[in-house]
C-alpha atoms as a PDB file:
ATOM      1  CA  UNK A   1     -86.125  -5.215 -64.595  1.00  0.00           C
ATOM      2  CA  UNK A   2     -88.793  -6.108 -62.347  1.00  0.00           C
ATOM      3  CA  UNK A   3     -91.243  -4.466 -59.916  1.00  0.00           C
ATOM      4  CA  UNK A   4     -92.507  -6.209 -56.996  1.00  0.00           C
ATOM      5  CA  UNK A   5     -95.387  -4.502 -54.949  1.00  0.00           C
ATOM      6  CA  UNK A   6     -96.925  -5.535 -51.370  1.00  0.00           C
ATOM      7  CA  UNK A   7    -100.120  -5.307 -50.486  1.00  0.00           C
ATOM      8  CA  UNK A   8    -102.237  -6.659 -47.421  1.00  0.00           C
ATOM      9  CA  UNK A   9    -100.493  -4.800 -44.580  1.00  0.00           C
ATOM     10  CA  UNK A  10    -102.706  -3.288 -41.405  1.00  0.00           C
ATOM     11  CA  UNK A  11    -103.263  -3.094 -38.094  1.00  0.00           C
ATOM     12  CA  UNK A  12    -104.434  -6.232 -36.314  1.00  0.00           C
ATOM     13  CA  UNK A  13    -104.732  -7.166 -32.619  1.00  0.00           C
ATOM     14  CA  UNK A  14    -102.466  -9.648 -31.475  1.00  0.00           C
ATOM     15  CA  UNK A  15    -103.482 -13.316 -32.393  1.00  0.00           C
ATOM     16  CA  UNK A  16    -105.151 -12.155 -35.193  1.00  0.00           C
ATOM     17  CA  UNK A  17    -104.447 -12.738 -38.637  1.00  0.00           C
ATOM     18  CA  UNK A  18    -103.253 -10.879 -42.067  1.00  0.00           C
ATOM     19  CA  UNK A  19    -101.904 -12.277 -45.661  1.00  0.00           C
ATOM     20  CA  UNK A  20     -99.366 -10.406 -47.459  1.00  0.00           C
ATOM     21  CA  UNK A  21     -99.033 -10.461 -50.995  1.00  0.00           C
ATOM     22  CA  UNK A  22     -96.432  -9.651 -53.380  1.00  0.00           C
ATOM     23  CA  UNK A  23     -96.905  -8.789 -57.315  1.00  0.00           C
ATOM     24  CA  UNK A  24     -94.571  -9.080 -59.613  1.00  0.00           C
ATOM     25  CA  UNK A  25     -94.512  -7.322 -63.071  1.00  0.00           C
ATOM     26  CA  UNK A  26     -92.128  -6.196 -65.532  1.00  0.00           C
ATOM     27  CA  UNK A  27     -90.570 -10.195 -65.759  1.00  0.00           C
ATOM     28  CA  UNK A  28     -91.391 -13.159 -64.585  1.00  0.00           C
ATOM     29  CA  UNK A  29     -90.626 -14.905 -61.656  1.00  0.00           C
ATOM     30  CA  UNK A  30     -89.139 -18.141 -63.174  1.00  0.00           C
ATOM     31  CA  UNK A  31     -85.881 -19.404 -61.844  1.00  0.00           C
ATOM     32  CA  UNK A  32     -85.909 -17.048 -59.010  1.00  0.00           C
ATOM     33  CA  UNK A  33     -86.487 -17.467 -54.963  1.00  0.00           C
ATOM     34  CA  UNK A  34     -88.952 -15.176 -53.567  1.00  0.00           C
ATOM     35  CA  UNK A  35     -88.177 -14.158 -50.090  1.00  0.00           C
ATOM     36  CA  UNK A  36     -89.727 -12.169 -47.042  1.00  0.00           C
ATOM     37  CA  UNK A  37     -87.906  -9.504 -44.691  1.00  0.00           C
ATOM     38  CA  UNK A  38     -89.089  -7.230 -42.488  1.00  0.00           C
ATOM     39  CA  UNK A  39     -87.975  -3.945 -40.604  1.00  0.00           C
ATOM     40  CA  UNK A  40     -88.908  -2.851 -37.169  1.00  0.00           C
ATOM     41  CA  UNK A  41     -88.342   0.516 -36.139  1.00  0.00           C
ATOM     42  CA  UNK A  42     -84.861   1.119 -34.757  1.00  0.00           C
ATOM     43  CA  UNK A  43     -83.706  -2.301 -36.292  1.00  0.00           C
ATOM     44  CA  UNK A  44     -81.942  -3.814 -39.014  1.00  0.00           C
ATOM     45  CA  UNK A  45     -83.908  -5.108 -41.940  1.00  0.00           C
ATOM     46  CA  UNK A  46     -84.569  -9.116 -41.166  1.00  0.00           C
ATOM     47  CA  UNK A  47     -84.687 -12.298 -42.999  1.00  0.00           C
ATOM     48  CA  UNK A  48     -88.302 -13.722 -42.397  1.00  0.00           C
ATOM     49  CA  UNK A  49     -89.075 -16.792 -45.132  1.00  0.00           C
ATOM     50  CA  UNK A  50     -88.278 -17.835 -48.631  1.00  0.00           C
ATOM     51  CA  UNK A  51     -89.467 -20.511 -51.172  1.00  0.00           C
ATOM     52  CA  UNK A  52     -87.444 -21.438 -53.797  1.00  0.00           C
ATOM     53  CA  UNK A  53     -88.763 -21.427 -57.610  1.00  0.00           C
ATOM     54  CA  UNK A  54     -90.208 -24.937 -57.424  1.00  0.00           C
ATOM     55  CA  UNK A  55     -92.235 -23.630 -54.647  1.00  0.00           C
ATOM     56  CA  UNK A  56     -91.989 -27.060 -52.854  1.00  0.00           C
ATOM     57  CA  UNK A  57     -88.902 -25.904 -50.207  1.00  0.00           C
ATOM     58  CA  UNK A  58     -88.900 -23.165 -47.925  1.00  0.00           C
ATOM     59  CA  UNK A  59     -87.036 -22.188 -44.822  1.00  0.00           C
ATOM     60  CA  UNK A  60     -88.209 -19.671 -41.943  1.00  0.00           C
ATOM     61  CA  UNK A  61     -86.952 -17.836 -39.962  1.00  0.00           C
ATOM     62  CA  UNK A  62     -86.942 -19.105 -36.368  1.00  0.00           C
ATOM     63  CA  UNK A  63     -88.773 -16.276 -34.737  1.00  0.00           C
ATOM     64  CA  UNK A  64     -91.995 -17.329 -37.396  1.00  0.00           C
ATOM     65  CA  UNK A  65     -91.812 -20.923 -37.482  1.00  0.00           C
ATOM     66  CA  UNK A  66     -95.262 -22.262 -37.209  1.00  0.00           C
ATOM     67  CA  UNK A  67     -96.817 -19.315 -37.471  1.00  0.00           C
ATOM     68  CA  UNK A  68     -96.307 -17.713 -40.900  1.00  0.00           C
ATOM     69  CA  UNK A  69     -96.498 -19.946 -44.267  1.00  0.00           C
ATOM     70  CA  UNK A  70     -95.038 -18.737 -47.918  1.00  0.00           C
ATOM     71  CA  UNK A  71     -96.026 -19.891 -50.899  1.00  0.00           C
ATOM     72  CA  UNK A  72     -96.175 -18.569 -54.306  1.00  0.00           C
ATOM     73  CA  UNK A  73     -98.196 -18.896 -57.558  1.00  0.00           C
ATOM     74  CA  UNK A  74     -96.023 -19.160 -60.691  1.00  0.00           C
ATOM     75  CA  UNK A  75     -98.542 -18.999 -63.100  1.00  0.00           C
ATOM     76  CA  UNK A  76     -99.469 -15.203 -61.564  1.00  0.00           C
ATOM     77  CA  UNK A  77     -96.362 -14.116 -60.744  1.00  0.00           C
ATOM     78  CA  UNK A  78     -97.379 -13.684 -56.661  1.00  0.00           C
ATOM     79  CA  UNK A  79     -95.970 -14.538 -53.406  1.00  0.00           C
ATOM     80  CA  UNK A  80     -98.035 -14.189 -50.301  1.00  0.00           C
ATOM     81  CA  UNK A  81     -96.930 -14.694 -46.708  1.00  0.00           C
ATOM     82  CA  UNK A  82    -100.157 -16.072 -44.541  1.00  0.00           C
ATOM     83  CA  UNK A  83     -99.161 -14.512 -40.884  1.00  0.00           C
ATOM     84  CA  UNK A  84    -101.157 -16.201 -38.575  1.00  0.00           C
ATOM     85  CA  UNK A  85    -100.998 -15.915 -34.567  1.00  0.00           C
ATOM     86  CA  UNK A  86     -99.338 -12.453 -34.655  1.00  0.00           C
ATOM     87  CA  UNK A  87     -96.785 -11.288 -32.008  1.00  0.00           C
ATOM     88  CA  UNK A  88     -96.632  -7.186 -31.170  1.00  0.00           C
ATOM     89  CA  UNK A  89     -93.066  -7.869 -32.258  1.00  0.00           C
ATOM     90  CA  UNK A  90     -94.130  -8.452 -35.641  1.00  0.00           C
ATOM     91  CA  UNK A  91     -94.569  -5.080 -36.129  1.00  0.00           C
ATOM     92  CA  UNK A  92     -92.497  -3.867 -38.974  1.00  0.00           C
ATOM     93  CA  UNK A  93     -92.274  -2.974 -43.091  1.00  0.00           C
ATOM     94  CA  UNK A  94     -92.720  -6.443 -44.365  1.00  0.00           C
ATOM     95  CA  UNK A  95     -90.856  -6.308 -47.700  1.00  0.00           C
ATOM     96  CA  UNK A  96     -90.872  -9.293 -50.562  1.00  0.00           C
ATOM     97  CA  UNK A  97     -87.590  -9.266 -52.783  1.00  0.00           C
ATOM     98  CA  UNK A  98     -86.190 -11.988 -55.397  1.00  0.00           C
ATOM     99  CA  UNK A  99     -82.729 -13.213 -55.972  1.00  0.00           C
ATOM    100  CA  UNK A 100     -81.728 -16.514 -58.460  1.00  0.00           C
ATOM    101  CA  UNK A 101     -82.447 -19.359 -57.146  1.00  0.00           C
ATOM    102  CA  UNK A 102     -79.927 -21.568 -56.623  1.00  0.00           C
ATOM    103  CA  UNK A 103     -78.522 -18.203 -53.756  1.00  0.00           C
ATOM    104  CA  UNK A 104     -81.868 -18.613 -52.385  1.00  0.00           C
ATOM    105  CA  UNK A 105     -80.195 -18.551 -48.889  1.00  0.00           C
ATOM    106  CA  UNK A 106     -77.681 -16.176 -49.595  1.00  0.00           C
ATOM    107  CA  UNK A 107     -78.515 -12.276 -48.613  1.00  0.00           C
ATOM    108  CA  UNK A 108     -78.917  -9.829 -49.587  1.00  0.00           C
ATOM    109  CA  UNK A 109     -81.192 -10.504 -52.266  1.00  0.00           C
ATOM    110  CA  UNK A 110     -81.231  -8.473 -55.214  1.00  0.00           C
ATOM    111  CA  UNK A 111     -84.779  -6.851 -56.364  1.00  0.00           C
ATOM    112  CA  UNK A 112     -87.197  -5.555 -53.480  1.00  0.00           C
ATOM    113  CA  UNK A 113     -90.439  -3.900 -53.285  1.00  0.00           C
ATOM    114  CA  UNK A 114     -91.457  -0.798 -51.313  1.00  0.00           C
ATOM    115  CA  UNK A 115     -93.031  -2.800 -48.388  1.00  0.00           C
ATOM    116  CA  UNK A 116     -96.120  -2.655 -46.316  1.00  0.00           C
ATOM    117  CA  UNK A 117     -96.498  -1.835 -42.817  1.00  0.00           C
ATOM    118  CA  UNK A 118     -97.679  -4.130 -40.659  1.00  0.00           C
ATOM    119  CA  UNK A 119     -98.783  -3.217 -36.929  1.00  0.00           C
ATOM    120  CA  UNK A 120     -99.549  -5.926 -34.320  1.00  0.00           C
ATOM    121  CA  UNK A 121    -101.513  -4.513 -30.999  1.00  0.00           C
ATOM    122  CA  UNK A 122    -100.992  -6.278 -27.828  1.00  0.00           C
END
């Protein structure tokens, strides 16, 4: 079993910045895709990135293209999503979760964290 925490949420004025990162413990984080979602109050939980094991392909969502980058370190067992240029509608519970790889665009995925709240003001 594995645990995955977030950390790095806020509140930040729109433009601004924040980096989210994700810890995993309990196993590693080989052969697995690490992805991103978020939840906005009201909404349905949302796909937001995810980088495959390799860490060399990744796919966005269109709504964060160009303006959000994921990467992970292997050797630490993180992921972090850099948010850059934030939008008042990326407020939400940004959540990191892990599936196999090779149904690294498949959802849901099947291991998630508790999430952290991010809050964009306009």
């Amino acid at each position: 079993q594995v645990q995955l925490v977030e950390s790095g949420g806020g509140l930040v004025q729109a433009g601004g910045s924040l980096r989210l990162s994700c810890a995993a413990s309990g196993r590693t984080l080989s052969n697995y895709a690490m992805g991103w979602f978020r939840q906005a109050p009201g909404k349905e939980r949302e796909f937001v990135a995810t980088i495959r094991w390799s860490g060399f392909i990744t796919y966005y969502a269109d709504s964060v293209k160009g303006r959000f980058t994921i990467s992970r370190d292997n050797a630490k067992n993180m992921v972090y999503l850099q948010m850059n240029s934030l939008k008042p509608e990326d407020t939400a519970v940004y959540y990191c979760a892990r599936t196999d790889d090779n149904r690294w665009l498949r959802f849901p995925y099947d291991d998630w964290g508790q999430g952290t709240q991010v809050t964009v003001s306009s």
